[in-house]
C-alpha atoms as a PDB file:
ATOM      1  CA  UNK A   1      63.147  -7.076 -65.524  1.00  0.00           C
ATOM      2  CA  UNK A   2      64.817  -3.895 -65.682  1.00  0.00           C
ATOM      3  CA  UNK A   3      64.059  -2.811 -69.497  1.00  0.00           C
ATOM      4  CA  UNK A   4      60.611  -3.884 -69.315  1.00  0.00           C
ATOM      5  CA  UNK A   5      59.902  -1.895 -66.124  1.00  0.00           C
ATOM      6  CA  UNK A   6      61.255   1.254 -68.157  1.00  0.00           C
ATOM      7  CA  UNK A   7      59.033   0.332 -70.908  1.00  0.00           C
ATOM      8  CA  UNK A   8      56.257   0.258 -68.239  1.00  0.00           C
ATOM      9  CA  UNK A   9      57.269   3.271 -66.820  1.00  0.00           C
ATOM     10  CA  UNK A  10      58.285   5.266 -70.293  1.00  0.00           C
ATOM     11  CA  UNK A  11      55.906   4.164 -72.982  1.00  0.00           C
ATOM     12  CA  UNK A  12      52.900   2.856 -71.185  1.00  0.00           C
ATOM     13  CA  UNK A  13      49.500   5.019 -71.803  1.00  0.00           C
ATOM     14  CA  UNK A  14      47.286   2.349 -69.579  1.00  0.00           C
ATOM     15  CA  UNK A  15      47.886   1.992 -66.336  1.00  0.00           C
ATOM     16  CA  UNK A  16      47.678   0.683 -64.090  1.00  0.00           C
ATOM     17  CA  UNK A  17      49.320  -2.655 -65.697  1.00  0.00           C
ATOM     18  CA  UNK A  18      47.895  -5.735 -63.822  1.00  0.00           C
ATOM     19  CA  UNK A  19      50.100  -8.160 -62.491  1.00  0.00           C
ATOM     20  CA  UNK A  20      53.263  -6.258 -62.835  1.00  0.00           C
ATOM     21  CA  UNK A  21      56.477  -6.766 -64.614  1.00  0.00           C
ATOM     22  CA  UNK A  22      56.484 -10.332 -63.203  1.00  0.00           C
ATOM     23  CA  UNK A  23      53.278 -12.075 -64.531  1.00  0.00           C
ATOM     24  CA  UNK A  24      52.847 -13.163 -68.278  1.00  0.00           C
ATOM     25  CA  UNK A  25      49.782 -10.676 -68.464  1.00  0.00           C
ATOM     26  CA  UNK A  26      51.482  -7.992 -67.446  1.00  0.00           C
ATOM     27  CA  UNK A  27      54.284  -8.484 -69.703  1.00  0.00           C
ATOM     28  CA  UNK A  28      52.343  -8.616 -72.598  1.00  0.00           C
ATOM     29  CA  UNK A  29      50.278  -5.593 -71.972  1.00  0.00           C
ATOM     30  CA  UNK A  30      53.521  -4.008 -71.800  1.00  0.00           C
ATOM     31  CA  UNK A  31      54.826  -4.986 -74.707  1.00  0.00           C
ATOM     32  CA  UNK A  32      51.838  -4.284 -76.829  1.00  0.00           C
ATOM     33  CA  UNK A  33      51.710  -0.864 -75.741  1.00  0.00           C
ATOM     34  CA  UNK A  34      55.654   0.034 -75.833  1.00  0.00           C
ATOM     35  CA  UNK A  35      54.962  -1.815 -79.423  1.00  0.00           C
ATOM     36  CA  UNK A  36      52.285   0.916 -80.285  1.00  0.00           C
ATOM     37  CA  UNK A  37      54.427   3.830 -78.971  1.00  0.00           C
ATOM     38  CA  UNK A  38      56.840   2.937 -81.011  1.00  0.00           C
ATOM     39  CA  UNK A  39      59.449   1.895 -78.292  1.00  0.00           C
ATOM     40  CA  UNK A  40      63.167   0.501 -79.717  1.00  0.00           C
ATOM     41  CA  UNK A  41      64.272  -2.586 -77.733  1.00  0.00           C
ATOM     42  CA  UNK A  42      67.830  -3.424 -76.580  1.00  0.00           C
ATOM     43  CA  UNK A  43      67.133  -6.858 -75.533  1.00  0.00           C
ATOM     44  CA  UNK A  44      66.729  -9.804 -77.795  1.00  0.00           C
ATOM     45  CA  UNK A  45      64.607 -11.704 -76.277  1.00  0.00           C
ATOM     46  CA  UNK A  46      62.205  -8.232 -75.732  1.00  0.00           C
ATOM     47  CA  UNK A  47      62.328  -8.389 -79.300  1.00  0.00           C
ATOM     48  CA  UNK A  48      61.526 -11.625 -80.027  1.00  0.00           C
ATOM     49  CA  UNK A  49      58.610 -11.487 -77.390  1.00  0.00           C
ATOM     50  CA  UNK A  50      57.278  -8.662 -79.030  1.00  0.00           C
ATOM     51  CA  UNK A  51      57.283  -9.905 -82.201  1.00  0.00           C
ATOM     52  CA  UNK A  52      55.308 -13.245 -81.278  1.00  0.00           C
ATOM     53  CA  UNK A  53      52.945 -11.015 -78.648  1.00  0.00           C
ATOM     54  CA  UNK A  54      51.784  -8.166 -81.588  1.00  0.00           C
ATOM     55  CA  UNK A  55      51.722 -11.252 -84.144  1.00  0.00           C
ATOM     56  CA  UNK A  56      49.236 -13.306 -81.819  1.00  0.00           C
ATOM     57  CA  UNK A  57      47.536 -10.082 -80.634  1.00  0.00           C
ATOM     58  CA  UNK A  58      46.494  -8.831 -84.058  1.00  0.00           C
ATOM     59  CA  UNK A  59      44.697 -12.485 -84.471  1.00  0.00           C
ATOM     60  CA  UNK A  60      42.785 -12.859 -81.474  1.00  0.00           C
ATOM     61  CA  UNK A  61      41.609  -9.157 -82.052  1.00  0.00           C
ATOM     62  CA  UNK A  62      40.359  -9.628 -85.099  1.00  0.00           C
ATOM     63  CA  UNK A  63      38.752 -13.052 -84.421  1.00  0.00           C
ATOM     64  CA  UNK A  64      37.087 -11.066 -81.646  1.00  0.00           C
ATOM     65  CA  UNK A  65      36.021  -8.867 -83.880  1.00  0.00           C
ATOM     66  CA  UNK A  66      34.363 -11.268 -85.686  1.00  0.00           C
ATOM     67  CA  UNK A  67      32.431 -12.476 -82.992  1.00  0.00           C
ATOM     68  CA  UNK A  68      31.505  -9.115 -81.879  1.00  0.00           C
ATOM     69  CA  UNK A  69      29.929  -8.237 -85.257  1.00  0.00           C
ATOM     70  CA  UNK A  70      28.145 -11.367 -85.857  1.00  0.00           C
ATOM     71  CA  UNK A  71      26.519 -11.348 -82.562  1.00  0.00           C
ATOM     72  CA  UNK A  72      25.471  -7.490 -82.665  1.00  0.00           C
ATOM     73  CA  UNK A  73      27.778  -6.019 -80.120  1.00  0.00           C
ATOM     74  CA  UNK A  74      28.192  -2.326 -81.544  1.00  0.00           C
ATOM     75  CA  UNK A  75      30.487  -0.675 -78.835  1.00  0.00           C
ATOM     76  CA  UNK A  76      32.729  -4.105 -78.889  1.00  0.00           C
ATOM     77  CA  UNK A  77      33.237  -4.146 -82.388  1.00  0.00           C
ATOM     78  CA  UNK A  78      33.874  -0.060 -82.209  1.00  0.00           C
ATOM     79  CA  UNK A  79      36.497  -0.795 -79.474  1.00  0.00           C
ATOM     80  CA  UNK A  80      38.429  -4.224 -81.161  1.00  0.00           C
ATOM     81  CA  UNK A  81      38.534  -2.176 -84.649  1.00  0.00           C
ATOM     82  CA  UNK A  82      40.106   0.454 -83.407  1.00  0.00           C
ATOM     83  CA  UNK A  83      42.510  -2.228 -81.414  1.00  0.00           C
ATOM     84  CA  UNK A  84      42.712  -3.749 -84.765  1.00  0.00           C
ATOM     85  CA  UNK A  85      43.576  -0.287 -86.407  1.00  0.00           C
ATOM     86  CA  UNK A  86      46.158   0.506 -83.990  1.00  0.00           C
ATOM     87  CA  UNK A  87      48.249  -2.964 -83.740  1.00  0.00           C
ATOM     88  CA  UNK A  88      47.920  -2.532 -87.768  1.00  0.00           C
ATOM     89  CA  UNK A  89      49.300   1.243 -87.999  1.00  0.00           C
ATOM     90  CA  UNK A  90      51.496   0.988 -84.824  1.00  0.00           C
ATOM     91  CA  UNK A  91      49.538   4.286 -83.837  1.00  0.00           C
ATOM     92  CA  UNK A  92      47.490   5.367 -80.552  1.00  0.00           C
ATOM     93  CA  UNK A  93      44.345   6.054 -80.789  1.00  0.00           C
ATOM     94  CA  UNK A  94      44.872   9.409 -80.031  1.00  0.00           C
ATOM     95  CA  UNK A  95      47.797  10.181 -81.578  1.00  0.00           C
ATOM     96  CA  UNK A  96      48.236  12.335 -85.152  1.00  0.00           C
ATOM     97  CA  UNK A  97      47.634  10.133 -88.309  1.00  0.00           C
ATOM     98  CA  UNK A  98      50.989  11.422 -89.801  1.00  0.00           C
ATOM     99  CA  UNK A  99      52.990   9.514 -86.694  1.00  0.00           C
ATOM    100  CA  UNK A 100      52.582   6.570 -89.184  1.00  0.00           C
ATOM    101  CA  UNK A 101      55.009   8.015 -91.740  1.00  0.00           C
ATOM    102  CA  UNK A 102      58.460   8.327 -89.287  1.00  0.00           C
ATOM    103  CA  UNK A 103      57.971  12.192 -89.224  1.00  0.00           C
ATOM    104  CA  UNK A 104      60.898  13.555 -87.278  1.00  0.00           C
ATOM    105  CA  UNK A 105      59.621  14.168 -83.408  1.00  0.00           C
ATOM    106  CA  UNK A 106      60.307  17.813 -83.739  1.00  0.00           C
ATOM    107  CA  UNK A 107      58.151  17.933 -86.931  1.00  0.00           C
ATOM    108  CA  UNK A 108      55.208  16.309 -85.159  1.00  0.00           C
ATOM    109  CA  UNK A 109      55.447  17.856 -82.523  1.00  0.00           C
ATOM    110  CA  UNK A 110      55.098  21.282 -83.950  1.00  0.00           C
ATOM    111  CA  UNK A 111      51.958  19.835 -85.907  1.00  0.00           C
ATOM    112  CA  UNK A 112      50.334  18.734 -82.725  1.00  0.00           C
ATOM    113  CA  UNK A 113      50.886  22.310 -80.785  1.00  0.00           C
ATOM    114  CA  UNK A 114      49.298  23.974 -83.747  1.00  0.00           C
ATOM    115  CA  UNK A 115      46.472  21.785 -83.527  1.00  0.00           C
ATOM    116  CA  UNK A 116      46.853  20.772 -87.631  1.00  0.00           C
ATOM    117  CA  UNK A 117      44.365  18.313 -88.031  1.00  0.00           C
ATOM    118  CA  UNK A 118      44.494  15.979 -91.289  1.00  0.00           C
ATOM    119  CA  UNK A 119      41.262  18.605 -92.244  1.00  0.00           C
ATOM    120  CA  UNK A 120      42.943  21.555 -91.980  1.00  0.00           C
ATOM    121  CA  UNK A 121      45.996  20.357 -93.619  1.00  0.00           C
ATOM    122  CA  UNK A 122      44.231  18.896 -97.025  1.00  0.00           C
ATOM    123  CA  UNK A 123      42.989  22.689 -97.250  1.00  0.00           C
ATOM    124  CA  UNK A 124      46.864  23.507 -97.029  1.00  0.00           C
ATOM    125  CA  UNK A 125      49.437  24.680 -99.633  1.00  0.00           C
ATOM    126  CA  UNK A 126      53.387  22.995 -99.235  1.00  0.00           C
ATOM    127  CA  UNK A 127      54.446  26.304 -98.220  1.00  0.00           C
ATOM    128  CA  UNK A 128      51.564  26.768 -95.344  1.00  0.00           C
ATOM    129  CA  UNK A 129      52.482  23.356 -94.620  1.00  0.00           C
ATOM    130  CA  UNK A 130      56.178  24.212 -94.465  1.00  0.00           C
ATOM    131  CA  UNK A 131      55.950  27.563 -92.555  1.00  0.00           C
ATOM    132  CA  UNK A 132      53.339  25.397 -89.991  1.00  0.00           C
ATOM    133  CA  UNK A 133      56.391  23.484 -89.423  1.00  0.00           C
ATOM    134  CA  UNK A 134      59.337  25.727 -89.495  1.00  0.00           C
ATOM    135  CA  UNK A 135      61.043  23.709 -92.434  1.00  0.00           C
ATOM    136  CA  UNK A 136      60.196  24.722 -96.079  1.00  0.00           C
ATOM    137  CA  UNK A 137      60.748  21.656 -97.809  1.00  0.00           C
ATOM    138  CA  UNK A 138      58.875  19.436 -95.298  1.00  0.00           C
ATOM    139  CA  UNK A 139      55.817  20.967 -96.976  1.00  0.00           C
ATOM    140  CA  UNK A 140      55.595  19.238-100.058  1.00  0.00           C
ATOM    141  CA  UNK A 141      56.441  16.097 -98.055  1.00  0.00           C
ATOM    142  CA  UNK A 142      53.659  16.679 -95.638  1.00  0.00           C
ATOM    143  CA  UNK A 143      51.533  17.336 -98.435  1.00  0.00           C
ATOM    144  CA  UNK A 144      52.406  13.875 -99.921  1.00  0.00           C
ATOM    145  CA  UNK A 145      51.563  12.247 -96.773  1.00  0.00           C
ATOM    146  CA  UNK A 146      48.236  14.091 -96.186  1.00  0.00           C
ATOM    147  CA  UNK A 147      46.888  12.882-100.078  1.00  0.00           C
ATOM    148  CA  UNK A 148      47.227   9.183 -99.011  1.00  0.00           C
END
């Protein structure tokens, strides 16, 4: 279990994870979240896990959903959409909307210590964009990204 306790330990935003490394619970609440944090697997059969885990995940959320809404449960149905919104966009919650788009890290990062929201960066030229981020041509790019 030595790659999925680094997933636990590196790419895990909700802890702690119950049962462990060694319980079928705990393995798939770590591989759903190393799944939304965009983690890179070396082992095959992590991979393959995954794959069937997000696949099944993004079912039984939005089946739940269903439920939610038809019996009148708001703050369920708030928190299973945006489960449902995440599994779909491979995003965080709380993460920026432009992680979606393979931004380089550096790029985002710079975005998320100047605080550009997706507001402030509709009222943006390319070139504010691109001087935001220390790379010119990033701007119209960004720009692109932002009209979608």
């Amino acid at each position: 279990f030595p790659e999925l306790e680094g997933l636990r330990d590196t790419h895990c935003m909700i802890h702690p994870i119950e049962g462990g490394v060694e319980n079928s619970h705990g393995k798939v609440n770590i591989l759903l979240q190393a799944y939304l944090s965009r983690a890179e697997f070396k082992n095959f059969a992590l991979v393959s896990d995954s794959a069937y885990v997000v696949k099944n995940a993004s079912r039984i959320f939005r089946g739940l959903l269903e439920v939610a809404m038809y019996r009148g449960y708001p703050e369920l149905t708030y928190e299973l959409l945006l489960w449902c919104k995440m599994l779909d966009k491979r995003l965080w919650w709380k993460q920026h909307p432009l992680h979606q788009f393979g931004l380089k890290p550096s790029t985002m990062y710079k975005l998320e210590e100047k605080n550009a929201t997706l507001d402030r960066l509709v009222d943006m030229s390319a070139s504010e964009i691109g001087n935001l981020v220390g790379h010119m041509r990033m701007g119209d790019t960004i720009v692109d990204f932002v009209s979608r």
